[in-house]
N, C-alpha and C. Protein backbone atom coordinates (compact mmCIF):
# COMPACT_ATOMS: atom_id res chain seq x y z
N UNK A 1 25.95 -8.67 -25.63
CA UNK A 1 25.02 -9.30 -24.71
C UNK A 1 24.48 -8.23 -23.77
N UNK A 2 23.28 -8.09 -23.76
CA UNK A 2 22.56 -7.19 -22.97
C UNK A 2 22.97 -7.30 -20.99
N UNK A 3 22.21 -6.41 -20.77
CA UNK A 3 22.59 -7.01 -19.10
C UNK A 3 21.53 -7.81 -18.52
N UNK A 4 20.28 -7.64 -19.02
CA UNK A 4 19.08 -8.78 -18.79
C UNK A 4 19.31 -10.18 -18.99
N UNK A 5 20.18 -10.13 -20.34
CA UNK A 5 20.83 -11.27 -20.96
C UNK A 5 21.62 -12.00 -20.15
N UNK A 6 22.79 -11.29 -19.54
CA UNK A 6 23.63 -11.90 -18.53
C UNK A 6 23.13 -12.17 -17.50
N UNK A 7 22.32 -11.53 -16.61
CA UNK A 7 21.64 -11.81 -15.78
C UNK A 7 21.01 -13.20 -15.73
N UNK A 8 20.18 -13.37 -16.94
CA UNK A 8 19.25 -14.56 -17.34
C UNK A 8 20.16 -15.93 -17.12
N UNK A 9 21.56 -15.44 -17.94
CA UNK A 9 22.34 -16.65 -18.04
C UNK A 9 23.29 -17.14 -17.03
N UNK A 10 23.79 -15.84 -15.96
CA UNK A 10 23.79 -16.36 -14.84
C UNK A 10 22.96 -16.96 -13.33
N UNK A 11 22.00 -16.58 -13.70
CA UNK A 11 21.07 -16.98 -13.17
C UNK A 11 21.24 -16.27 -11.15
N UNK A 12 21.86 -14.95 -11.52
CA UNK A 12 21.81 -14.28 -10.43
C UNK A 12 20.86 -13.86 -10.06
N UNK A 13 19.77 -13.74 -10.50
CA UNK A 13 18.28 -12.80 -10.18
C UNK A 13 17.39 -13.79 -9.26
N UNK A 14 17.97 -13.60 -7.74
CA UNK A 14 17.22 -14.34 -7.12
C UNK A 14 16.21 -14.02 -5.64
N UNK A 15 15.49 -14.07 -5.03
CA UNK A 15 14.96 -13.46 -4.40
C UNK A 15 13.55 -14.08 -3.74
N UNK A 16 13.31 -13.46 -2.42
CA UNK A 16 11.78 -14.05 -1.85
C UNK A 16 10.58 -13.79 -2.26
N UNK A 17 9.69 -14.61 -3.15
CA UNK A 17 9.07 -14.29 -3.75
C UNK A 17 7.90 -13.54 -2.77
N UNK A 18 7.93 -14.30 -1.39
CA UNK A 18 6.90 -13.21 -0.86
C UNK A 18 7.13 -11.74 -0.42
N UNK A 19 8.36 -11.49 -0.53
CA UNK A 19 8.96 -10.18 -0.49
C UNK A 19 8.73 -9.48 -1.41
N UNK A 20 8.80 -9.59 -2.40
CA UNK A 20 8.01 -9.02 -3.09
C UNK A 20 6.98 -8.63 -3.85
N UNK A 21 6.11 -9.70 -3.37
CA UNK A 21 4.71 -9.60 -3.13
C UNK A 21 4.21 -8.95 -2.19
N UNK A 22 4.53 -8.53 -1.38
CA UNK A 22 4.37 -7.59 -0.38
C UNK A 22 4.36 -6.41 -0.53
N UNK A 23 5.76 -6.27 -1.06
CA UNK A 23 5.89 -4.87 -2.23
C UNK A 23 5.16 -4.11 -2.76
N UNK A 24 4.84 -5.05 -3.49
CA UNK A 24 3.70 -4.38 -4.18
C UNK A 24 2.42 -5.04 -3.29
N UNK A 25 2.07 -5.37 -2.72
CA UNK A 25 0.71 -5.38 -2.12
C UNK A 25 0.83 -4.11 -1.34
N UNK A 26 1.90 -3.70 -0.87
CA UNK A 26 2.02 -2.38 0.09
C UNK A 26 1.77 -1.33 -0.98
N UNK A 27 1.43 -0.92 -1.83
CA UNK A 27 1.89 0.31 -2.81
C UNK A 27 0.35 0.38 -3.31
N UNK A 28 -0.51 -0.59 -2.92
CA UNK A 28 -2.25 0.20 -2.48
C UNK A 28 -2.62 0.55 -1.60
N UNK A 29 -2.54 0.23 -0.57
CA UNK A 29 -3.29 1.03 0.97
C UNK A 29 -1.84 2.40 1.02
N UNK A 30 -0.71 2.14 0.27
CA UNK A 30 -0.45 3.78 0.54
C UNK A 30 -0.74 4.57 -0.07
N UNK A 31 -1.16 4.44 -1.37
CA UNK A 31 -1.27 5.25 -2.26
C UNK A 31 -3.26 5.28 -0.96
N UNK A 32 -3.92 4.71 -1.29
CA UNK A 32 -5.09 4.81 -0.60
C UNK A 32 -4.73 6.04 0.67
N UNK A 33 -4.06 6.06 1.32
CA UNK A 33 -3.72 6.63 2.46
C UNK A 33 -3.52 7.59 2.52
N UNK A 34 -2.90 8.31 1.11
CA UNK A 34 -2.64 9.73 0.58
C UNK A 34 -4.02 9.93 0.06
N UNK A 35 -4.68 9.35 -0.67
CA UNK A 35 -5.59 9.71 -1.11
C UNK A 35 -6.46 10.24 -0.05
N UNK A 36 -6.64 9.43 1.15
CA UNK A 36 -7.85 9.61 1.80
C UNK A 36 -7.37 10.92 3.22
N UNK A 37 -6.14 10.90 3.11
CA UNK A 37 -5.89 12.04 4.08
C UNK A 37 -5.90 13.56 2.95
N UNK A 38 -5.44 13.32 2.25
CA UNK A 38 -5.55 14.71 1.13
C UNK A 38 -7.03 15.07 1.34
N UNK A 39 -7.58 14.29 0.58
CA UNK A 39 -8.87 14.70 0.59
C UNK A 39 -10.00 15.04 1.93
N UNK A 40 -9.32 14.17 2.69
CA UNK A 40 -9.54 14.86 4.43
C UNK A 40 -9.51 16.50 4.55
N UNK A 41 -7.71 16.22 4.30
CA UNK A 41 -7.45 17.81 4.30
C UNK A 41 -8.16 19.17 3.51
N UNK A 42 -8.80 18.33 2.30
CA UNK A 42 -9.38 19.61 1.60
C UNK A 42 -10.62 19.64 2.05
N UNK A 43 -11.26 18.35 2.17
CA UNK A 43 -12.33 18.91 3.27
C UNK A 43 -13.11 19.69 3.76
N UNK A 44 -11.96 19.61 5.14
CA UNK A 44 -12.03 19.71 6.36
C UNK A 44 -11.41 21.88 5.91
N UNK A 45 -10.79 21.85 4.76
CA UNK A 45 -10.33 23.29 4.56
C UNK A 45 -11.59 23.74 3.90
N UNK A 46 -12.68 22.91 2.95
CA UNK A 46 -13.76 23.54 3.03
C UNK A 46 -14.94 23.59 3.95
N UNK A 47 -14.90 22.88 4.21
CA UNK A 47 -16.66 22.72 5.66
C UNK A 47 -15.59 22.19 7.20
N UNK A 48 -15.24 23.29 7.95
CA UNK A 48 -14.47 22.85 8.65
C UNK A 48 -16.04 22.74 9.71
N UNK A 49 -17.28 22.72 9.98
CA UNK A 49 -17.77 22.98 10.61
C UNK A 49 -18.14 21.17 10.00
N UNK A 50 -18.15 20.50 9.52
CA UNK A 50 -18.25 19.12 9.61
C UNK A 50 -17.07 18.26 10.25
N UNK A 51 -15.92 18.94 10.79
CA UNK A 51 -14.77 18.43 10.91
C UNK A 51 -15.06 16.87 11.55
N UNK A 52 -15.82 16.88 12.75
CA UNK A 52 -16.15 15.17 13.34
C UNK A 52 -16.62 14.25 12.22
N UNK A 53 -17.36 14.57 11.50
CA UNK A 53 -17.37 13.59 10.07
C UNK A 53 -16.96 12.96 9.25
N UNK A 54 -15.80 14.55 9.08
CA UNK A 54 -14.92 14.05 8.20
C UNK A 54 -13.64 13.35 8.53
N UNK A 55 -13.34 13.68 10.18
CA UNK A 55 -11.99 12.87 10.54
C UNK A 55 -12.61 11.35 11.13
N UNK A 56 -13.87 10.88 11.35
CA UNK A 56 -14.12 9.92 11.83
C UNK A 56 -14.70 8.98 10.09
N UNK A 57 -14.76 9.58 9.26
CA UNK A 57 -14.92 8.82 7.73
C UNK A 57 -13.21 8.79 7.41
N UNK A 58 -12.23 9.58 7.76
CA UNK A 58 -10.62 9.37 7.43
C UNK A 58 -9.98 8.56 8.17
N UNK A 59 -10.47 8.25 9.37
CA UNK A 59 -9.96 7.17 9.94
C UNK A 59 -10.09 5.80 9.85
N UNK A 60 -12.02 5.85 9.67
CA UNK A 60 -12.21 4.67 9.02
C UNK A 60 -11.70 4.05 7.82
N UNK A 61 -11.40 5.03 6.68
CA UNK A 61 -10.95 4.82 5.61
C UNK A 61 -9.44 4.10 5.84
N UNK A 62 -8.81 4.74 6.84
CA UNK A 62 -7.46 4.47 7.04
C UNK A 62 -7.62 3.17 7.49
N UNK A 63 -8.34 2.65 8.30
CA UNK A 63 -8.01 1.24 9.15
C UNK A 63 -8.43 0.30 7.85
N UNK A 64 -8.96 0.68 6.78
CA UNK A 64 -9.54 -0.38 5.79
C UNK A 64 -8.40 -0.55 5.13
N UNK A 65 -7.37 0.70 4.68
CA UNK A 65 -6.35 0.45 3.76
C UNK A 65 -5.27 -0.19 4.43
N UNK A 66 -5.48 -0.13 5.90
CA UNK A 66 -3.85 -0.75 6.42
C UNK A 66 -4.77 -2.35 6.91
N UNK A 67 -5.73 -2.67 6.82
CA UNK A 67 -5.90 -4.17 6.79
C UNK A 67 -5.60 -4.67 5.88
N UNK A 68 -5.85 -3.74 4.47
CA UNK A 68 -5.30 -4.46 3.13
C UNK A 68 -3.97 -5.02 3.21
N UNK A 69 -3.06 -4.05 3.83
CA UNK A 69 -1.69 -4.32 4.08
C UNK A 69 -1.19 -5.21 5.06
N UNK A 70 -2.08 -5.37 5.92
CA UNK A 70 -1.53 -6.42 7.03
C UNK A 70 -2.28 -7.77 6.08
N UNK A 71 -3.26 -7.76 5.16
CA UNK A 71 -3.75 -9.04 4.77
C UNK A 71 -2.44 -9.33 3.78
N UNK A 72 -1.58 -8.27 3.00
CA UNK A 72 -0.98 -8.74 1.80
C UNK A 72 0.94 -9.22 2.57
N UNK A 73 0.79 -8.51 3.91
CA UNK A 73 1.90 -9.38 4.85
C UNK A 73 1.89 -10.87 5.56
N UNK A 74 0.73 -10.75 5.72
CA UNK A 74 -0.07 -12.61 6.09
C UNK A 74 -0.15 -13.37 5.42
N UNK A 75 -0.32 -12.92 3.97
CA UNK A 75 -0.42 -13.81 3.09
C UNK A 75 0.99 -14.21 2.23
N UNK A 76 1.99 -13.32 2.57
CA UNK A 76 3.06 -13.67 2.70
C UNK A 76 3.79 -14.93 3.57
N UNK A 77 3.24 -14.67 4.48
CA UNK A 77 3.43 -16.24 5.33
C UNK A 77 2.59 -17.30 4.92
N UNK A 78 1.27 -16.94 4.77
CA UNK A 78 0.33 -18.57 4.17
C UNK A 78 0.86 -19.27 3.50
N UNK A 79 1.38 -18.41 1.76
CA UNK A 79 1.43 -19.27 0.98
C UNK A 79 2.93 -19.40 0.42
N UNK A 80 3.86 -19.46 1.48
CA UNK A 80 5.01 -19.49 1.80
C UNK A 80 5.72 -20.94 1.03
């Protein structure tokens, strides 16, 4: 008997489903977050003479990916 198997048949595998929906709703605005500061950073290492541009387009970027994340924690409570 496998261990998925036992698992299945004890029926131990239990858990908040909005917990982990969250989970993974969190694992886009971070990955987004690396993305958009990396690419800040290279940037800003090539045209540092745009630097106000580019940190006021990285910030914006940032507040979009962490609403994603506060929407996929809220919606953890909605549909509770």
């Amino acid at each position: 008997m496998s261990v998925l198997q036992t698992l299945a048949a004890e029926n131990t595998v239990s858990g908040n489903v909005s917990a982990i929906g969250y989970g993974l709703a969190a694992i886009g605005p971070g990955v987004g977050v690396g993305i958009i500061f990396g690419n800040g950073t290279q940037a800003l290492a090539r045209q540092p003479e745009a630097a106000g541009l580019i940190r006021t387009n990285q910030i914006m970027g940032f507040a979009f990916c962490e609403a994603l994340a506060l929407i996929g924690i809220v919606m953890g409570f909605v549909y509770k």
